[in-house]
Protein backbone atom coordinates (compact mmCIF):
# COMPACT_ATOMS: atom_id res chain seq x y z
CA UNK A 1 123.75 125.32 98.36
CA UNK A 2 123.31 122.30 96.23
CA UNK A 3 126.15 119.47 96.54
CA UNK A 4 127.46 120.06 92.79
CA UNK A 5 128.26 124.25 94.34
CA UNK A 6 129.54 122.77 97.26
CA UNK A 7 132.32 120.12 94.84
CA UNK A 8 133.26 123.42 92.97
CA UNK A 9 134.25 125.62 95.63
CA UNK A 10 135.91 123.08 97.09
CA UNK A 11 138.01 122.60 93.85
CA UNK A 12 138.50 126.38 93.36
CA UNK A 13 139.17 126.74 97.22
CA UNK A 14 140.99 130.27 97.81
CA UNK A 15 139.29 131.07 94.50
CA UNK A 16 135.94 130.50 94.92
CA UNK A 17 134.86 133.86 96.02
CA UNK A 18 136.83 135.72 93.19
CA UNK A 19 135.25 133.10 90.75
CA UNK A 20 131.44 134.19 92.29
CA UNK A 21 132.62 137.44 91.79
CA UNK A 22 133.62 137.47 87.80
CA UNK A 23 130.71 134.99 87.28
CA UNK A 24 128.36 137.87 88.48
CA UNK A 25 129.46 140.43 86.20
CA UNK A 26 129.03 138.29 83.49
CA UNK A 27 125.54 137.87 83.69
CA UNK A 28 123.40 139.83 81.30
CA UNK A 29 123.38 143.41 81.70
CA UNK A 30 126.47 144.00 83.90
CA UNK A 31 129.69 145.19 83.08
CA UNK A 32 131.66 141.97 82.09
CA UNK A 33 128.36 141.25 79.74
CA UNK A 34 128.37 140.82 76.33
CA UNK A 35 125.34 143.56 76.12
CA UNK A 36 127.55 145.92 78.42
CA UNK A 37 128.16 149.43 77.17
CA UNK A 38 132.07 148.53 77.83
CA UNK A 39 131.65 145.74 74.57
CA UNK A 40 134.09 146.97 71.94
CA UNK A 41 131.43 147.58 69.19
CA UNK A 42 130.09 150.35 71.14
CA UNK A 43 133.38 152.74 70.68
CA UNK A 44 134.90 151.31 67.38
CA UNK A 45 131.65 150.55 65.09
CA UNK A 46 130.08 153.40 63.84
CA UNK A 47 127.47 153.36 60.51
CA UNK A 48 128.70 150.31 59.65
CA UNK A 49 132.21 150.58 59.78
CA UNK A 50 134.97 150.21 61.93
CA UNK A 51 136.78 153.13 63.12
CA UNK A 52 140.12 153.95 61.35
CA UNK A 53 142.41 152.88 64.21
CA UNK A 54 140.62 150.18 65.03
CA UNK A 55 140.60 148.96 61.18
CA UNK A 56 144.67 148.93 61.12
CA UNK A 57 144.54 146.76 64.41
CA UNK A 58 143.07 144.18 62.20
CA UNK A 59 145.27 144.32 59.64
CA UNK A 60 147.84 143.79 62.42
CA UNK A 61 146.51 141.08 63.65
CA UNK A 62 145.03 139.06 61.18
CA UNK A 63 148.67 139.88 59.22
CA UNK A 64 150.24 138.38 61.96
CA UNK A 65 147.64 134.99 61.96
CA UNK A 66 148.10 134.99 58.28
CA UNK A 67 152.13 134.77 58.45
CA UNK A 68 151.83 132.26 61.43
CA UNK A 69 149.90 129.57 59.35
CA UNK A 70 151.47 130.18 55.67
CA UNK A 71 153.60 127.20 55.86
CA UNK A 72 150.42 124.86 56.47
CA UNK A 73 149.47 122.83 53.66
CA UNK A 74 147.42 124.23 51.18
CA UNK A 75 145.82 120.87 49.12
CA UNK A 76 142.47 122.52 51.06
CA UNK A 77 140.33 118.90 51.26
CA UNK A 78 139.77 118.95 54.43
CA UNK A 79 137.57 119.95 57.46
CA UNK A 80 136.96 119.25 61.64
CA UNK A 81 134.65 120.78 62.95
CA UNK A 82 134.76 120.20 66.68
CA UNK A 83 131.29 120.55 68.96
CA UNK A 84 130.85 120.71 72.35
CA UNK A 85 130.15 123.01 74.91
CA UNK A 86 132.72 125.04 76.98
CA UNK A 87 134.51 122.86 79.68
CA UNK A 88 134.00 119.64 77.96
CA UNK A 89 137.64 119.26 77.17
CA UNK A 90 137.62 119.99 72.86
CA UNK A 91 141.68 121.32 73.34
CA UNK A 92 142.23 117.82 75.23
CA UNK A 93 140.37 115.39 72.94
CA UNK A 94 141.75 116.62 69.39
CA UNK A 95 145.42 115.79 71.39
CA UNK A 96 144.03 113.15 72.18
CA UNK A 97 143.27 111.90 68.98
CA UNK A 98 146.74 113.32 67.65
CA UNK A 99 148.30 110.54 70.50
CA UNK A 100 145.68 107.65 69.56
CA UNK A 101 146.39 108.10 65.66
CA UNK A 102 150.17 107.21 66.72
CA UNK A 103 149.77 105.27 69.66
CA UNK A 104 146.82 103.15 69.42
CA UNK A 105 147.17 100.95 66.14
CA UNK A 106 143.34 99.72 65.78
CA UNK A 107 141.90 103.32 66.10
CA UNK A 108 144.66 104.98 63.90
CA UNK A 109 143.69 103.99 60.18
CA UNK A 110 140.15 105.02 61.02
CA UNK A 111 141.64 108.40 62.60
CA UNK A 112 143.63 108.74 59.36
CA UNK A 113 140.63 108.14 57.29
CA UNK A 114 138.87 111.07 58.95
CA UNK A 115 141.03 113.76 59.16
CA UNK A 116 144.57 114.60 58.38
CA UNK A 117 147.00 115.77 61.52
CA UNK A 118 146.17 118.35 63.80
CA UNK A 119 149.21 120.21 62.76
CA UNK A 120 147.62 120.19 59.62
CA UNK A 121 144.86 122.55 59.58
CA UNK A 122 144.60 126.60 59.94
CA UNK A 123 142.74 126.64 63.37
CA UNK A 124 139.50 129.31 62.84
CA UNK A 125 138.91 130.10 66.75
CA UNK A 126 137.64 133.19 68.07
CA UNK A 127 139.14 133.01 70.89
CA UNK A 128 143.15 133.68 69.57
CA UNK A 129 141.63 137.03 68.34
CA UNK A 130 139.99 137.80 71.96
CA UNK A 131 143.78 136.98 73.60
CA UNK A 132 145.16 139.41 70.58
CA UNK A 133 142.90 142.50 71.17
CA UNK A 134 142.73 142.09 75.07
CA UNK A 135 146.71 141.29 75.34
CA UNK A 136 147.29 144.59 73.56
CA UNK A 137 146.54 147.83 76.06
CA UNK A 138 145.40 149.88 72.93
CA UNK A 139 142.52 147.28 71.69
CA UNK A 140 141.30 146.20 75.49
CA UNK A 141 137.96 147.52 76.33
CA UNK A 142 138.36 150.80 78.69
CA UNK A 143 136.72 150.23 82.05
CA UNK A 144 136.24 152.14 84.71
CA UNK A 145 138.12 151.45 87.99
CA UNK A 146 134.97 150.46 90.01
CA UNK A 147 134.66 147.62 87.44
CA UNK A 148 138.50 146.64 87.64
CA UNK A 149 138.55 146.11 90.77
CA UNK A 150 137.63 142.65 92.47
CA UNK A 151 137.75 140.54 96.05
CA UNK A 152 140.84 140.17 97.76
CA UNK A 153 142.42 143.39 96.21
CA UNK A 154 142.51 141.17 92.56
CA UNK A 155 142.22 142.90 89.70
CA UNK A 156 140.79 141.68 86.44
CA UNK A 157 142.96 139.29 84.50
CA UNK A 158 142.87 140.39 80.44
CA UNK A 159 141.07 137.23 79.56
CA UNK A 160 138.04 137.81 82.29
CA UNK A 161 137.12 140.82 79.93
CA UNK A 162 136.51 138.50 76.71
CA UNK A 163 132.60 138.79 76.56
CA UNK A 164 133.21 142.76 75.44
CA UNK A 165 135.29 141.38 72.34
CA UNK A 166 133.12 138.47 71.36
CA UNK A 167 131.39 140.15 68.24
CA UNK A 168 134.88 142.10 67.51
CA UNK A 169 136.74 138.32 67.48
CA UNK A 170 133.78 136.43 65.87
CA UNK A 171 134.23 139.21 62.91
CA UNK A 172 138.12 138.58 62.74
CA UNK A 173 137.94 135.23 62.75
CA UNK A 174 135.05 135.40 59.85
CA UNK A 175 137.73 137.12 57.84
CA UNK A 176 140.59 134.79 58.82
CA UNK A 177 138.98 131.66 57.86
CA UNK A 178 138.14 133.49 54.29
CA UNK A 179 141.53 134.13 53.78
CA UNK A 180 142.25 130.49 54.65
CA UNK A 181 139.73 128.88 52.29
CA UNK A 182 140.72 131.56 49.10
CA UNK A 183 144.56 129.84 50.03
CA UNK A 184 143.16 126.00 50.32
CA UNK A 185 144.18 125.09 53.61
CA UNK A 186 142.68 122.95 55.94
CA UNK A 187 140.17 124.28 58.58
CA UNK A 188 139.29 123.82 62.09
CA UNK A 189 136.07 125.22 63.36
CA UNK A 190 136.16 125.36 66.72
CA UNK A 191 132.42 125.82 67.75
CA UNK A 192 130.07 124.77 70.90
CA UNK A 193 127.09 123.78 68.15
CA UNK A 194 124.90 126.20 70.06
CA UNK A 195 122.69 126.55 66.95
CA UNK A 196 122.90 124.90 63.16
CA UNK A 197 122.61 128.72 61.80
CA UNK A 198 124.38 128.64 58.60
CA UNK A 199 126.13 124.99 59.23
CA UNK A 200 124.74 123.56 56.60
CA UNK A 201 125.13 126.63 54.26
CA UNK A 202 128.58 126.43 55.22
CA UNK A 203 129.62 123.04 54.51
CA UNK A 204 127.64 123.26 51.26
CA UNK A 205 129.42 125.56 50.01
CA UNK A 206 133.00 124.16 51.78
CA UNK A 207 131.79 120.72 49.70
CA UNK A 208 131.47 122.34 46.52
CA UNK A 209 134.76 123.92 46.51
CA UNK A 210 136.78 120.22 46.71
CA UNK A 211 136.62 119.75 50.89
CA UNK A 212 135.64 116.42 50.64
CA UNK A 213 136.63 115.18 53.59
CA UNK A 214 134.18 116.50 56.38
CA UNK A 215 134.74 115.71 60.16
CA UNK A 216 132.83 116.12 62.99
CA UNK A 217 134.54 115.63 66.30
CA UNK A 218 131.57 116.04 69.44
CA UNK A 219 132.65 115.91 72.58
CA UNK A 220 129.79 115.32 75.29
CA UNK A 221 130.29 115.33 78.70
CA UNK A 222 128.08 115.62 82.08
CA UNK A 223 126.76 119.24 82.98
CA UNK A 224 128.95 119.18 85.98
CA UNK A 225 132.20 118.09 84.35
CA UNK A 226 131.80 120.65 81.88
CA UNK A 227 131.19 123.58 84.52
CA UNK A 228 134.08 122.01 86.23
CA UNK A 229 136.43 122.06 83.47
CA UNK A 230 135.54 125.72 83.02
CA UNK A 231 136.41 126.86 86.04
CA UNK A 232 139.21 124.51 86.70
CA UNK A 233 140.74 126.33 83.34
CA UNK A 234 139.97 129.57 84.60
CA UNK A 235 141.58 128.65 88.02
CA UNK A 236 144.95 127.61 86.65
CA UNK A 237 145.07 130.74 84.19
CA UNK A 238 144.13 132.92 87.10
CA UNK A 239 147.09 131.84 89.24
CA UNK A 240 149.43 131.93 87.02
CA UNK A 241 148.15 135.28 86.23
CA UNK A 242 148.34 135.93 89.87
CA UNK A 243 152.12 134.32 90.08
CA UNK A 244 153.60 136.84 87.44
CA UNK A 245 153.82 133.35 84.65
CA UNK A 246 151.06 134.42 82.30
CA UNK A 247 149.92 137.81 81.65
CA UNK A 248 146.45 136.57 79.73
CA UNK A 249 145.26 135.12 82.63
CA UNK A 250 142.25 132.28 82.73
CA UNK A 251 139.91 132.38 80.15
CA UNK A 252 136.01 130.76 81.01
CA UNK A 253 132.38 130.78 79.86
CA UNK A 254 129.28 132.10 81.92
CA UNK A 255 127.78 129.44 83.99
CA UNK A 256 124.29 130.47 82.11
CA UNK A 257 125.38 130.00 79.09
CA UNK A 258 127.07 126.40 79.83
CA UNK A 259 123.67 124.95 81.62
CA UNK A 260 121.60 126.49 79.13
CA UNK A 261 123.40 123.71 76.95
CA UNK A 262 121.66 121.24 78.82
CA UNK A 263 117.33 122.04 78.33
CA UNK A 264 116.78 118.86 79.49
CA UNK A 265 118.43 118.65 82.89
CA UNK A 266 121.76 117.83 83.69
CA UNK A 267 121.47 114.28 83.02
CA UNK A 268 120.70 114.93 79.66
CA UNK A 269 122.57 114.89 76.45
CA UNK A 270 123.72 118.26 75.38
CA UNK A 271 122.47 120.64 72.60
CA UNK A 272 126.12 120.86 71.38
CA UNK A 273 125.43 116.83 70.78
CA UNK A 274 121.65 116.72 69.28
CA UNK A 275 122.94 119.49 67.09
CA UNK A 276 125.74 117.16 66.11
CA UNK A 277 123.80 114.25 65.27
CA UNK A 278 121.63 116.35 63.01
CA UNK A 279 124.42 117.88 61.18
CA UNK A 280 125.50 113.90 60.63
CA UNK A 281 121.65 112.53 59.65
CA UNK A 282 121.25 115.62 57.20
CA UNK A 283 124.58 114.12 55.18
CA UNK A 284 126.26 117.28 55.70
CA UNK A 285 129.66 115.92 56.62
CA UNK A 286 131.71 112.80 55.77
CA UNK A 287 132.78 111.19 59.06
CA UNK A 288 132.04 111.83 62.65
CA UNK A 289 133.87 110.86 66.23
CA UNK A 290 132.25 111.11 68.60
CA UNK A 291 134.19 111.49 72.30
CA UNK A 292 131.81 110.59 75.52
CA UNK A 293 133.23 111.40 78.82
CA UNK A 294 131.41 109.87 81.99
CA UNK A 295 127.72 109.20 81.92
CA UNK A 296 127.10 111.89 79.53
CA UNK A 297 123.41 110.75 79.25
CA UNK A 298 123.00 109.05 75.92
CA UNK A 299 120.78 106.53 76.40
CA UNK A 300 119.64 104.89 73.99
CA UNK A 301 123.15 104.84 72.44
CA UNK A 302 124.02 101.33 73.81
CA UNK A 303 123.74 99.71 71.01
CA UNK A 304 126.34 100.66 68.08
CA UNK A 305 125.12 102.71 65.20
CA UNK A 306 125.62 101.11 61.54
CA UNK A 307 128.83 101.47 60.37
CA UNK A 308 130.27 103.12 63.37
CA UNK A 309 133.24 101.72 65.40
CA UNK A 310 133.36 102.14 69.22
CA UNK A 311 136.48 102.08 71.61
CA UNK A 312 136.84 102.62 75.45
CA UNK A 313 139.74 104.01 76.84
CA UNK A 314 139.41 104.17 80.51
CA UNK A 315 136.38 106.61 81.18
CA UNK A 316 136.54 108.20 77.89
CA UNK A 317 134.22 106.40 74.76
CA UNK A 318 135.22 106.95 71.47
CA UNK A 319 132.81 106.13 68.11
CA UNK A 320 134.21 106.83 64.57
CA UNK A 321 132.17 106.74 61.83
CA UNK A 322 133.64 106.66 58.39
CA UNK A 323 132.39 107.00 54.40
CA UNK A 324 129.81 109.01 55.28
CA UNK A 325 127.35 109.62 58.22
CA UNK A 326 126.06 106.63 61.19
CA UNK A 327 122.99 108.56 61.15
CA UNK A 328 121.34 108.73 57.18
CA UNK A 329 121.05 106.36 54.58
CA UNK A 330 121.78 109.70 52.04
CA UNK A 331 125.39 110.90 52.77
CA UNK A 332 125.33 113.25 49.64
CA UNK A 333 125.82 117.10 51.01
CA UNK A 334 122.45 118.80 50.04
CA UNK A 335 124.02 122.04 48.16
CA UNK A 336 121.91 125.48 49.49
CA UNK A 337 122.88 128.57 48.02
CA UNK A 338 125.20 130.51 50.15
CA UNK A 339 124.01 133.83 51.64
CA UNK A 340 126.15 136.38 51.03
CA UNK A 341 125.94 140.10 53.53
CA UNK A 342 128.16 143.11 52.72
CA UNK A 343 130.48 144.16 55.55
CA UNK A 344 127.69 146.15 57.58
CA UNK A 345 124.71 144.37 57.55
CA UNK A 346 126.93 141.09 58.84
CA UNK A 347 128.38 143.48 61.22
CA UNK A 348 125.11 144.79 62.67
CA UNK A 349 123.80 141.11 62.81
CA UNK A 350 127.35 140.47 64.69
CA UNK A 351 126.54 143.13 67.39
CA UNK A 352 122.98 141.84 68.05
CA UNK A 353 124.13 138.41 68.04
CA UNK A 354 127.05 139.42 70.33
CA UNK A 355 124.40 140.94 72.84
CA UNK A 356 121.49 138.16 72.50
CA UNK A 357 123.98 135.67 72.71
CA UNK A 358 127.41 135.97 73.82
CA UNK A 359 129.27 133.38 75.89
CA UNK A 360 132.79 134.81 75.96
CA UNK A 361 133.90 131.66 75.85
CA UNK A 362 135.80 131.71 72.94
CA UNK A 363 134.07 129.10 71.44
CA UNK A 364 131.36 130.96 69.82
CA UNK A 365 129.79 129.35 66.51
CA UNK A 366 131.99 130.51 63.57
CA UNK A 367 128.70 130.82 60.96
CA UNK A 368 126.37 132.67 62.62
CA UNK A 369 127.21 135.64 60.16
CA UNK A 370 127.36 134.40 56.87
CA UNK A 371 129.41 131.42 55.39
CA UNK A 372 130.51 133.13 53.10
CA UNK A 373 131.78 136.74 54.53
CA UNK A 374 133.00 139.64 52.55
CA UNK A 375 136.72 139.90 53.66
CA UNK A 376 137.70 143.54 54.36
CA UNK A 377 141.09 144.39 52.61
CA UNK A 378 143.78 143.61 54.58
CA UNK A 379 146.53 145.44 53.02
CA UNK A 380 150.37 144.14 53.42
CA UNK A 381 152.76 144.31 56.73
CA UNK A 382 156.14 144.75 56.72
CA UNK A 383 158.87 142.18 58.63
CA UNK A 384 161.27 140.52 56.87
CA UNK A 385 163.04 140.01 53.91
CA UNK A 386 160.56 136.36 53.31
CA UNK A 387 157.50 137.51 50.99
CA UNK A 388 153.88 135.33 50.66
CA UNK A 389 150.88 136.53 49.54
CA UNK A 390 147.88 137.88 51.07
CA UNK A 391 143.90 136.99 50.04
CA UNK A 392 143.75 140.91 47.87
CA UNK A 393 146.74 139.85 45.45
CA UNK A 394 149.53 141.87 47.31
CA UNK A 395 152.38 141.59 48.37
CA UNK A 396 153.62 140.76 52.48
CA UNK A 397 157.26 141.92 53.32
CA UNK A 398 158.18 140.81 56.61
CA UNK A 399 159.61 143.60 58.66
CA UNK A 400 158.19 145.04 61.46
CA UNK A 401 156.81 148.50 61.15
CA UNK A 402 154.44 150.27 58.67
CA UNK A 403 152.05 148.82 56.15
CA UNK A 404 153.05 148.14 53.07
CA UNK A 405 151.75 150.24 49.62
């Protein structure tokens, strides 16, 4: 057992063997995979469609999502797209920033001139749809009780089944951040920058229709404080799962996945981070910050970039780059023509994706589908007596029951 196993069971202590456990039937092919038959495109996607019931859960829950954010402003200028991979802390350093652009005086004009408040963007994250289909008993995947059960007479936690709704979430939250753009608001992407697939595409397009203001916020971080951050999050979650104080339970990434972010060792820089940096020298986005926690191995990166600021707090490095990218001398978006898929083909791709290259991590790249997906009609839901509209023109009465006509 190499030293870095030996630091994590120690962390996880009681845990560890329960943590072995799930991690095992995550890997490829078992039941906890995102290529297991259990995966919620198996039962509910048939000839390229959803199946009826599983249709009007959407509506349900992207209504809900869409009712949540309708107060959020709606001047639609802006975009973060954070990048990273699973464990490196993403949640922690855009609160982080939130403190710094009120705390911190030097780094808060350039914070300002980035990116509006946190509280001001419609969050696009798979991973709220995952808690939304897996918190609700008649959207979790059906398993059987051989699979349920786990070491210690645990059972498994709702968020330790999230690989077999990663395509099902990654499709919601396609439609979610359509609705979002047709209304102007302000997105987050919250992505690992696994692959550039249909970045660029994406931010085109985002550029053309008045986003000017496009930030990228990567956050890089050693191998083995990023699988320690993953577990450590799954840990907490899991006891308070275990305690009776949260019912979701602790949500993680497959150790493959997370060290497959690293190609070139462990001392390396990350994918998440070269991927980064080439979104930034193609001129694809308007500012970049840049979080480094620990000896996240950039050398080379001693020396400050042009035009980029750098500030340490404690063991956390932070470079903010402003009016246009550190890394080109062209920060002009190059405009590619969007590629649009009808509902099924983007669906299919979804599945194959889902089972090539799922991390149930929540984090999964928004824009592997298409940039710009085909939103399926959403229809109204009833609540109360408030009314907004949705992205097909109708009309939302809140009240809880049936769908509106």
């Amino acid at each position: 057992m190499t030293a870095p196993r030996q630091d994590l069971d120690a962390m996880l202590g009681p845990y560890a063997e329960l943590y072995r456990a799930i991690q095992d039937r995550m890997r490829p092919g078992q039941v906890l995979a995102a290529d297991s038959p259990h995966q919620t495109m198996t039962g509910h996607f048939h000839h390229g469609t959803w199946t009826r019931e599983r249709l009007a859960a959407h509506r349900r829950i992207l209504t809900d999502l869409r009712w949540a954010n309708a107060d959020k402003p709606r001047d639609g200028r802006a975009i973060l797209l954070t990048a990273g991979p699973p464990g490196a802390g993403k949640t922690s350093a855009l609160q982080l920033l939130d403190q710094l652009r009120q705390q911190h005086a030097p780094l808060a004009e350039e914070l300002t001139a980035t990116h509006p408040r946190l509280a001001d963007f419609v969050i696009v994250d798979p991973d709220q749809f995952k808690r939304a289909l897996l918190t609700d008993p008649t959207t979790r995947p059906e398993l059987p009780d051989r699979a349920l059960g786990l070491p210690g007479g645990h059972r498994l936690a709702p968020a330790e089944m999230a690989n077999l709704v990663h395509a099902e979430s990654r499709h919601l939250a396609n439609q979610f951040a359509l609705w979002a753009r047709e209304h102007g608001h302000n997105l987050l992407y919250d992505t690992t920058l696994r692959t550039l697939n249909g970045h660029h595409a994406l931010l085109a397009d985002l550029a053309t229709r008045g986003y000017h203001h496009r930030t990228l916020l990567s956050v890089e971080t050693p191998l083995h404080t990023a699988l320690t951050g993953n577990a450590t999050r799954w840990r907490d979650g899991r006891h308070a799962f275990d305690t009776g104080t949260n019912p979701y339970g602790g949500r993680m990434a497959p150790e493959h996945y997370i060290r497959a972010l690293y190609p070139n060792g462990p001392a390396e820089r990350s994918t998440s981070r070269t991927n980064a940096r080439r979104l930034a020298a193609d001129g694809a986005i308007t500012g970049t910050i840049e979080i480094d926690r620990g000896n996240t191995g950039n050398t080379g990166d001693a020396e400050p970039r042009p035009g980029t600021s750098t500030h340490r707090l404690a063991d956390t490095t932070v470079h903010i780059t402003t009016g246009g990218s550190a890394h080109t001398t062209n920060p002009e978006v190059r405009p590619q023509r969007p590629v649009t898929l009808d509902v099924a083909q983007r669906l299919r791709q979804a599945r194959q994706l889902a089972i090539t290259t799922g991390n149930g991590s929540g984090e999964l790249d928004p824009t592997t589908d298409s940039p710009t997906p085909t939103s399926i009609p959403a229809g109204g839901h009833t609540r109360q007596p408030e009314v907004c509209n949705n992205p097909d023109g109708a009309t939302l009465h809140r009240n809880s029951g049936t769908d509106a006509t």
